[in-house]
Protein backbone atom coordinates (compact mmCIF):
# COMPACT_ATOMS: atom_id res chain seq x y z
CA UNK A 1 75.41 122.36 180.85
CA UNK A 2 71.41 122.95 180.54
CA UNK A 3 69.58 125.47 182.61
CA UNK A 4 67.85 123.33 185.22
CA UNK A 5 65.40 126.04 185.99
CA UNK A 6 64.72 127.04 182.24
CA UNK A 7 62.66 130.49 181.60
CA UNK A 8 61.20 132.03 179.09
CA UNK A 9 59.90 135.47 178.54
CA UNK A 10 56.62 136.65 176.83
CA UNK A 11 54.47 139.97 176.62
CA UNK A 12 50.93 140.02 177.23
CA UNK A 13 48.06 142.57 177.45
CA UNK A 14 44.97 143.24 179.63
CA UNK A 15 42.66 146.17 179.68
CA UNK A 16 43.31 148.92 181.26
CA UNK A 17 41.34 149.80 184.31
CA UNK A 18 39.25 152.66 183.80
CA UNK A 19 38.30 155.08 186.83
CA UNK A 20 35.95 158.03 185.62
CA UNK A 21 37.88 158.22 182.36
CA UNK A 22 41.17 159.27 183.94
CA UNK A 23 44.31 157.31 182.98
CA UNK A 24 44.40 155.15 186.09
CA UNK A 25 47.07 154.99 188.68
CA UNK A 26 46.74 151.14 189.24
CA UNK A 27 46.30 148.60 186.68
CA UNK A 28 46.08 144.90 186.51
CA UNK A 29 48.92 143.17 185.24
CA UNK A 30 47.90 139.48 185.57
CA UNK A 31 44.99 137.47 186.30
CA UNK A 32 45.66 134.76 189.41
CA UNK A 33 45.38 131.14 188.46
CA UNK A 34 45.86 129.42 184.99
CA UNK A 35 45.24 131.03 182.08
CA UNK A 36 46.07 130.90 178.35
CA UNK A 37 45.88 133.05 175.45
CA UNK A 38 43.10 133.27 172.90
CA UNK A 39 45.32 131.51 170.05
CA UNK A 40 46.52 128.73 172.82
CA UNK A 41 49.66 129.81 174.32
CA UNK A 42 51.67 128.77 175.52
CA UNK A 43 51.90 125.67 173.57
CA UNK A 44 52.19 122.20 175.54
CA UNK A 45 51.31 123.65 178.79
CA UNK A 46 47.81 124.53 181.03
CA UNK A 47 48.65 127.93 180.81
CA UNK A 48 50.43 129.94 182.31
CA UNK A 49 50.48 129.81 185.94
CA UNK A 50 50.44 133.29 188.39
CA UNK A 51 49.81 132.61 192.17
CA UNK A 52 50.49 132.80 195.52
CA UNK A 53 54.68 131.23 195.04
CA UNK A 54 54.72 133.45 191.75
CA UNK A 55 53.80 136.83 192.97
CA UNK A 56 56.02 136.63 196.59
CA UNK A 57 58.75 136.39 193.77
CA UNK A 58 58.05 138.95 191.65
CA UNK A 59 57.22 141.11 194.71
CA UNK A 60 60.44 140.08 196.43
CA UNK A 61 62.49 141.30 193.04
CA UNK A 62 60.99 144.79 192.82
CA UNK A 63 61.72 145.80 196.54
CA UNK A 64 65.67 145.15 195.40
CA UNK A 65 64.98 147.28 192.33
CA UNK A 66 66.68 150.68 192.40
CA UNK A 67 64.85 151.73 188.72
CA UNK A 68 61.24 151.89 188.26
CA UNK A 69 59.85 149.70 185.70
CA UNK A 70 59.41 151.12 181.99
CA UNK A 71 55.98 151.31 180.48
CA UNK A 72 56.32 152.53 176.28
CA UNK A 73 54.67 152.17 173.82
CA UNK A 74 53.57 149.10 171.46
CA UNK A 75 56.71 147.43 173.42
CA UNK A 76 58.90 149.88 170.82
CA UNK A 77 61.91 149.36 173.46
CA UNK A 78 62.07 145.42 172.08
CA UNK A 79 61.79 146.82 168.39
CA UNK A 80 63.81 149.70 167.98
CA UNK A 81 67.04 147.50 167.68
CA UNK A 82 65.63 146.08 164.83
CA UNK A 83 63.49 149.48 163.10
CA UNK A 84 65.67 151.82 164.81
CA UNK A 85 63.02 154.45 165.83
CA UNK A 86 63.13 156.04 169.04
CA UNK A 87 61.19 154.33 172.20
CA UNK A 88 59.61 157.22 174.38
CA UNK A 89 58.21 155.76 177.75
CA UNK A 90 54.45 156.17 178.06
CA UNK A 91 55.09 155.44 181.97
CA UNK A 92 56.88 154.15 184.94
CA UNK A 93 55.84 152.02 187.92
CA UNK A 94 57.64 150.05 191.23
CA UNK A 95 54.98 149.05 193.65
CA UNK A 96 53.50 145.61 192.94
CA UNK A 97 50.78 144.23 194.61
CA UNK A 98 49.34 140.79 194.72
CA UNK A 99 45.80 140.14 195.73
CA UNK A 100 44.77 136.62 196.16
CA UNK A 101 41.75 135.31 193.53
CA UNK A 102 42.13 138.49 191.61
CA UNK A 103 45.41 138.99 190.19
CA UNK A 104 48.72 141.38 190.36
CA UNK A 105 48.35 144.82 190.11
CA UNK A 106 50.69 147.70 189.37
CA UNK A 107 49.58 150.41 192.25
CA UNK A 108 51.68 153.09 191.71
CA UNK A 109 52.13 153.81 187.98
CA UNK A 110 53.29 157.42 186.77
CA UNK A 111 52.20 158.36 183.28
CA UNK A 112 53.39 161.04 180.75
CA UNK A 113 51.55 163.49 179.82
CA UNK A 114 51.35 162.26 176.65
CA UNK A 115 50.36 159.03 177.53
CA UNK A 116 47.88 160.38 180.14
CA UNK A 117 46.19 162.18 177.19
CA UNK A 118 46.39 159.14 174.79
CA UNK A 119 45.05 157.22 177.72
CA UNK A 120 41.93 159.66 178.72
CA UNK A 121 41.09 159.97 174.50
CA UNK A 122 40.68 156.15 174.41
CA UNK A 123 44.08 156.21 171.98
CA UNK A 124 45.11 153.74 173.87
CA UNK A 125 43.23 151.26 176.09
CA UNK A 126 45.45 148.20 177.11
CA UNK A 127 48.46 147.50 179.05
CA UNK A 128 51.16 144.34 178.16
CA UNK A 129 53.13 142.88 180.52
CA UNK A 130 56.46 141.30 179.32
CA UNK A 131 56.89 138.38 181.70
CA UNK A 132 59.43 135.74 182.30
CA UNK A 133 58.09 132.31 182.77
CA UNK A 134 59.00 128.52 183.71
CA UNK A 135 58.64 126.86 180.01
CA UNK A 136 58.62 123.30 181.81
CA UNK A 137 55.56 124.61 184.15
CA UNK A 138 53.92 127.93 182.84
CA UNK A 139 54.93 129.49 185.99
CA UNK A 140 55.41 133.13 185.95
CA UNK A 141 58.48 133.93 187.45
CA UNK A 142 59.38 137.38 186.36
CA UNK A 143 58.56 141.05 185.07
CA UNK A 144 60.43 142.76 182.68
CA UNK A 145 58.38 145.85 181.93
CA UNK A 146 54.71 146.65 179.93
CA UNK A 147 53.39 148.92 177.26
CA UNK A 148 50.58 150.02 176.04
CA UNK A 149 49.25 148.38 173.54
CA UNK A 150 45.59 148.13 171.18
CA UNK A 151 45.18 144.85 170.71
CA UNK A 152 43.01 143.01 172.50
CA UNK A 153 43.02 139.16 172.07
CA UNK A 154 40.60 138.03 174.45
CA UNK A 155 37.43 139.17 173.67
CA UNK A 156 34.67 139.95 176.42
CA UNK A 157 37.79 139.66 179.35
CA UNK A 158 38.40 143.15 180.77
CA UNK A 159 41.76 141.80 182.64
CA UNK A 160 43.67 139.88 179.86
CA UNK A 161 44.01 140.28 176.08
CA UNK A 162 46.56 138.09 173.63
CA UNK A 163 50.31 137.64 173.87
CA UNK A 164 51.87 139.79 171.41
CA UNK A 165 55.62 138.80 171.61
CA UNK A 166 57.93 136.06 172.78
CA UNK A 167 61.60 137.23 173.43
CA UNK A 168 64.66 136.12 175.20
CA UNK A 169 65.93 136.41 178.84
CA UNK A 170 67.52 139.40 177.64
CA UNK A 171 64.23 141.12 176.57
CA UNK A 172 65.20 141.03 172.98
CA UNK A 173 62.13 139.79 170.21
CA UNK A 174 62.68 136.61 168.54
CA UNK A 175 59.41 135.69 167.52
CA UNK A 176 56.38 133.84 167.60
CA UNK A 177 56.81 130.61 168.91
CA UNK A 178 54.43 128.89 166.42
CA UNK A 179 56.64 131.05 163.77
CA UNK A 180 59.70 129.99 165.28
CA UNK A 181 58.68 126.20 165.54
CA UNK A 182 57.63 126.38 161.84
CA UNK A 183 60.74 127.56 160.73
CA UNK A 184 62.96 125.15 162.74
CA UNK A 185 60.97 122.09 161.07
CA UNK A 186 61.59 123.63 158.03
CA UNK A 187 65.11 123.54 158.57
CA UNK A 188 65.61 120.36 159.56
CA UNK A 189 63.35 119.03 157.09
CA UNK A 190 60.60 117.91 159.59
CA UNK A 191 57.29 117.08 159.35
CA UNK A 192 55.06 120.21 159.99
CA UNK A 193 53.58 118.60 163.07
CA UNK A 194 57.33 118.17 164.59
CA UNK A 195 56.91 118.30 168.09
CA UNK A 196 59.37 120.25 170.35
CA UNK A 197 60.90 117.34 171.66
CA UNK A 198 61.28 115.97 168.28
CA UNK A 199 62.40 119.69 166.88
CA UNK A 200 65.40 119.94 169.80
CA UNK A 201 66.39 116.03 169.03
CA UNK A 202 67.21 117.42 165.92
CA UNK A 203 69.29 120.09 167.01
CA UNK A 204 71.43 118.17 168.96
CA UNK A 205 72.02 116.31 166.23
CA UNK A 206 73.37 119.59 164.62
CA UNK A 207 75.28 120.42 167.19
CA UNK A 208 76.98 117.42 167.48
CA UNK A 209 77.74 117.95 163.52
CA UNK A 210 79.17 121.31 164.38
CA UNK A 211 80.86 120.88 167.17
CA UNK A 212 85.05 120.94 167.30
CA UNK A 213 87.28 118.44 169.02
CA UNK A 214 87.78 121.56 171.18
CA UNK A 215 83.86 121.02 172.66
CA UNK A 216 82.90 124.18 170.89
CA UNK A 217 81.28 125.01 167.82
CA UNK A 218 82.05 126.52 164.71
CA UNK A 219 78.90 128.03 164.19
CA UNK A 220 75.76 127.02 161.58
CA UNK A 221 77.08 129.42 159.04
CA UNK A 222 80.40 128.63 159.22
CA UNK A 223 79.83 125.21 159.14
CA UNK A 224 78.07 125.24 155.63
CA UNK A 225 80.62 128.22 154.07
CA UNK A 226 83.13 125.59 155.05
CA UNK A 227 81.57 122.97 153.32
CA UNK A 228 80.70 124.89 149.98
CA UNK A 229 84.14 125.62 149.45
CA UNK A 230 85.02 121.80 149.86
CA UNK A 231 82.83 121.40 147.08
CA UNK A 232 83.87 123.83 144.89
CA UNK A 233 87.26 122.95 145.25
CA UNK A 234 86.20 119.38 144.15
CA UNK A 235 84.20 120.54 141.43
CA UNK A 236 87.71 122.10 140.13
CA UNK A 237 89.53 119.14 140.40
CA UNK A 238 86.59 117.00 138.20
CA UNK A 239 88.26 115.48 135.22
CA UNK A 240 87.18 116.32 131.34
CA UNK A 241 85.68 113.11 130.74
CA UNK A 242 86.33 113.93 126.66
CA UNK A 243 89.85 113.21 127.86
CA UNK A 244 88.92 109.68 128.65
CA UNK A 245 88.44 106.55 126.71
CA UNK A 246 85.76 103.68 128.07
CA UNK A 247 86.71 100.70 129.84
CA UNK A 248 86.60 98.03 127.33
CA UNK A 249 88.54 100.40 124.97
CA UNK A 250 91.33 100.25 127.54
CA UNK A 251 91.21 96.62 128.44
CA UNK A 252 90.90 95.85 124.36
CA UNK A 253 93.88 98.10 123.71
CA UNK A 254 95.93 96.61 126.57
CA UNK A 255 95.55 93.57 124.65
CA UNK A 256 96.16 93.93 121.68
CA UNK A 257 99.83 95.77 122.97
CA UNK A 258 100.27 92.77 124.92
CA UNK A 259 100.00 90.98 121.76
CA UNK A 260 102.21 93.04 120.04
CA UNK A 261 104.50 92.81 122.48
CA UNK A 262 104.94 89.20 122.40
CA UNK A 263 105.42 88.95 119.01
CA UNK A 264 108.29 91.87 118.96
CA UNK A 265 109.83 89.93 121.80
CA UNK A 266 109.93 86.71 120.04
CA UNK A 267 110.88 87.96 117.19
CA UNK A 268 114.02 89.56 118.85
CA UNK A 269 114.57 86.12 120.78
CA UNK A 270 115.21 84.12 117.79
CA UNK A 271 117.88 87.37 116.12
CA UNK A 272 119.56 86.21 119.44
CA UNK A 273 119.10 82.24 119.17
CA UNK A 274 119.81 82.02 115.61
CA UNK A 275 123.12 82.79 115.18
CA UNK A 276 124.39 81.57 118.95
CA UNK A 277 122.97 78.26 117.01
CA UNK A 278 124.78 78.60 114.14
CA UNK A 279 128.44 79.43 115.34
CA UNK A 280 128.60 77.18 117.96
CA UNK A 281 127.72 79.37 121.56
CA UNK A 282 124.30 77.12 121.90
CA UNK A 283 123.34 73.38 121.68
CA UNK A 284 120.41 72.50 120.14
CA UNK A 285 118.96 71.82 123.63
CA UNK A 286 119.58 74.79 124.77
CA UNK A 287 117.20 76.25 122.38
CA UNK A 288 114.25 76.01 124.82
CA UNK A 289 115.87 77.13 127.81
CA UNK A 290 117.24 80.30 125.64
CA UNK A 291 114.12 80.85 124.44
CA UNK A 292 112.53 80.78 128.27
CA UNK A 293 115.27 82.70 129.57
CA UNK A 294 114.30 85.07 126.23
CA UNK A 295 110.97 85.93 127.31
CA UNK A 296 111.86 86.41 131.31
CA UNK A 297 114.87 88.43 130.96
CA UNK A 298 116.04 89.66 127.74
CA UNK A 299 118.99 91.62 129.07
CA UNK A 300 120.71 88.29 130.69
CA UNK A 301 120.36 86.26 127.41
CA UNK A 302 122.10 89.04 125.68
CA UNK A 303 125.22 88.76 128.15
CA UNK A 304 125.00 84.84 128.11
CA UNK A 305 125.20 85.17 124.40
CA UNK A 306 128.11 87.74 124.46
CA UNK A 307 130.22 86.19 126.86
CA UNK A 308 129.77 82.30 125.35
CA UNK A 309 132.91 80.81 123.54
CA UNK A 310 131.61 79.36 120.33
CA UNK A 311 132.69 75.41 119.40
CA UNK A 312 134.56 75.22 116.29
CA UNK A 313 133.13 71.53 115.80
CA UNK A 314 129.90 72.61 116.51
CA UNK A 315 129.79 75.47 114.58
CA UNK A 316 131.11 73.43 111.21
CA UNK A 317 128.15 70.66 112.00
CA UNK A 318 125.34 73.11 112.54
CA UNK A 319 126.53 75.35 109.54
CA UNK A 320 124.48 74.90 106.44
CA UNK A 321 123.53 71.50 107.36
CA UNK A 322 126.77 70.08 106.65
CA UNK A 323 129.67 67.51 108.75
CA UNK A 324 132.39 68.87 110.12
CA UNK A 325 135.71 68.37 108.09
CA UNK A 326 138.30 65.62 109.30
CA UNK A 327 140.25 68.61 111.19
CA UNK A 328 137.83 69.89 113.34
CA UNK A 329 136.58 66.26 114.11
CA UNK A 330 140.83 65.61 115.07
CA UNK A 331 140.80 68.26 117.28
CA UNK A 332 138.41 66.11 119.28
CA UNK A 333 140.69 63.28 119.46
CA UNK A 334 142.40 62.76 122.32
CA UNK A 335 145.97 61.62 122.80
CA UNK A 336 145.67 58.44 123.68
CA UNK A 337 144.00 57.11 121.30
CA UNK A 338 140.50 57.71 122.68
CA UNK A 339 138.10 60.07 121.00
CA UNK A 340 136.39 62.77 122.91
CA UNK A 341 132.35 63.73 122.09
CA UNK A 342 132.14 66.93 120.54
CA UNK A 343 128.47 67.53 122.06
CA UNK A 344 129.94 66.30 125.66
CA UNK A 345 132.38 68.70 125.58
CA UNK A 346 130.24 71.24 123.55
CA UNK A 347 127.71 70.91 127.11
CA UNK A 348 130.99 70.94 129.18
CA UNK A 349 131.85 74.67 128.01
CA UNK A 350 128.42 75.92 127.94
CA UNK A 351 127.98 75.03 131.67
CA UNK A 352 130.98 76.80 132.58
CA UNK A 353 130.11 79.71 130.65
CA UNK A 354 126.52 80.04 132.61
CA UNK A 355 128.03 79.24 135.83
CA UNK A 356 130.94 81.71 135.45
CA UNK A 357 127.54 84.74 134.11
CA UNK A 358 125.11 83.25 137.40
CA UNK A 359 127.88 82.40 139.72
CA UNK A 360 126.41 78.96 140.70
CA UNK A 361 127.31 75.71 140.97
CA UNK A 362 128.61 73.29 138.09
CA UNK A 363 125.27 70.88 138.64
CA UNK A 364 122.89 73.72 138.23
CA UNK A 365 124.56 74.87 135.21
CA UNK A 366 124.71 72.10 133.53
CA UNK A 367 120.65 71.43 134.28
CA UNK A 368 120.15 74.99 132.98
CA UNK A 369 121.66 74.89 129.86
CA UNK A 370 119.82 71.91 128.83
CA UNK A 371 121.99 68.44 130.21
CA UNK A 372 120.41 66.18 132.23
């Protein structure tokens, strides 16, 4: 869920009053009103905004303060995290006070004596609030602590120099925000004048991307280590493309087996045919429907062929092209004087052989063996 009162946190500076060259006991924090920095801060906005609402806040929050507010050095408390040198305080205050047209002051502060020294030998000669703010508004809505500082950013302004840092809610540095915006749109591969609205578009986009079915996220990092090894483990599984032959090398090889093939089959057809032609276990018409049967199913032509009775009368008129002899034509002859036809009753046994291999009806094996 968003924040709906969003803040953000920055650090600023302004000049330290001096009162007859002693480090002084109250100091200006803030100016009243709107005001900005000298490089434009805070970007989007007027300025930032410290009045009347602001300072009953802030005013409100220190009474219910048990600790006194720090004051270091440079703001070394928000750096040593990351440089890891020590962060002596300079200073401490806890009475606010807010005076209308003019600003809020620090009335109470309580330096070090080293500070006091640095202070009174003009080695130091600002002081930098680290406020929380309203990003939506510029309104100032908290304060974190101060330090002192030497860099003035306003020139010729004895309240308010530059702000230094922007950090988190947490009072840990992240960065400039022009830094921070330019890296973002970096990033995310924006154009460098990206606005914010445009920069968080993006980022929702990311999160979406990110996001588990859970409604959490696996984290940027994560995310892309994840992904890298799903490509490397693709990369491994690549094939050798020397181990591959074109296209049209394929599809003309395919054809020219298919070729082959034909010709072996056919080829083993008629060793089939042939003989079953000569002794008898075929008719002439069966030749085509052997040969069809042949080139579907090579394996049931076989046990047609093996399990066909040959015709003795056939077989002696299909042998070497001559007529069979007066005996096998006799055995044709039927009692009564009539005579039977030898390619009738050839047809006759060839049906029953097919019907007793396909288990079908007399009709149909008759048609498939070549009678009409």
């Amino acid at each position: 869920m968003k924040n709906k009162n969003p803040q953000s946190t920055v650090a600023l500076s302004a000049q330290l009053i001096e009162l007859g060259g002693t480090a002084p006991a109250e100091i200006k924090l803030l100016p009243a009103g709107t005001f900005k920095a000298r490089d434009g801060r805070p970007q989007g906005l007027a300025g930032w905004v410290m009045n009347a609402a602001s300072a009953e806040a802030l005013l409100s929050a220190s009474t219910l303060q048990a600790d006194k507010t720090l004051i270091d050095y440079d703001h070394q408390t928000l750096h040593s995290k990351t440089n890891g040198q020590q962060a002596p305080a300079a200073g401490w205050f806890s009475q606010l006070a807010w005076r209308p047209d003019d600003g809020l002051y620090a009335t109470d502060v309580e330096w070090t004596a080293a500070a006091q020294a640095a202070i009174e030998s003009k080695e130091y000669r600002y002081i930098s609030p680290v406020l929380r703010y309203n990003p939506g508004t510029g309104e100032v809505t908290g304060l974190l602590m101060a330090a002192l500082v030497n860099y003035p950013a306003l020139d010729g302004l004895t309240d308010l120099a530059a702000a230094h840092f922007d950090i988190s809610l947490q009072g840990s540095i992240i960065m400039d925000q022009d830094e921070l915006l330019e890296r973002l749109r970096y990033m995310l591969n924006l154009p460098t004048l990206a606005t914010l609205e445009e920069i968080l578009a993006e980022l929702d986009k990311l999160k979406t991307v990110i996001s588990t079915p859970e409604g959490t996220t696996t984290g940027l990092a994560a995310f892309i280590a994840k992904q890298a090894e799903s490509m490397t483990a693709l990369s491994a599984h690549v094939p050798d493309p020397a181990l591959f032959v074109p296209v049209t090398v394929m599809a003309s090889l395919q054809a020219e087996l298919a070729a082959l093939s034909v010709i072996v089959n056919t080829d083993n057809i008629n060793k089939l045919i042939a003989p079953a032609l000569t002794d008898g276990r075929l008719l002439p018409a069966q030749k085509a429907w052997a040969e069809s049967l042949g080139k579907t199913d090579m394996a049931a032509l076989s046990t047609y062929l093996d399990t066909a009775q040959p015709i003795a009368a056939l077989a002696g008129l299909q042998s070497r092209g001559k007529a069979p002899d007066a005996q096998a034509l006799t055995a044709y002859s039927a009692p009564d004087g009539f005579t039977t036809d030898p390619d009738r009753v050839a047809a006759h046994t060839a049906a029953l052989s097919y019907q007793s291999l396909h288990q079908c009806d007399y009709v149909t094996a008759l048609k498939a063996t070549g009678v009409n």
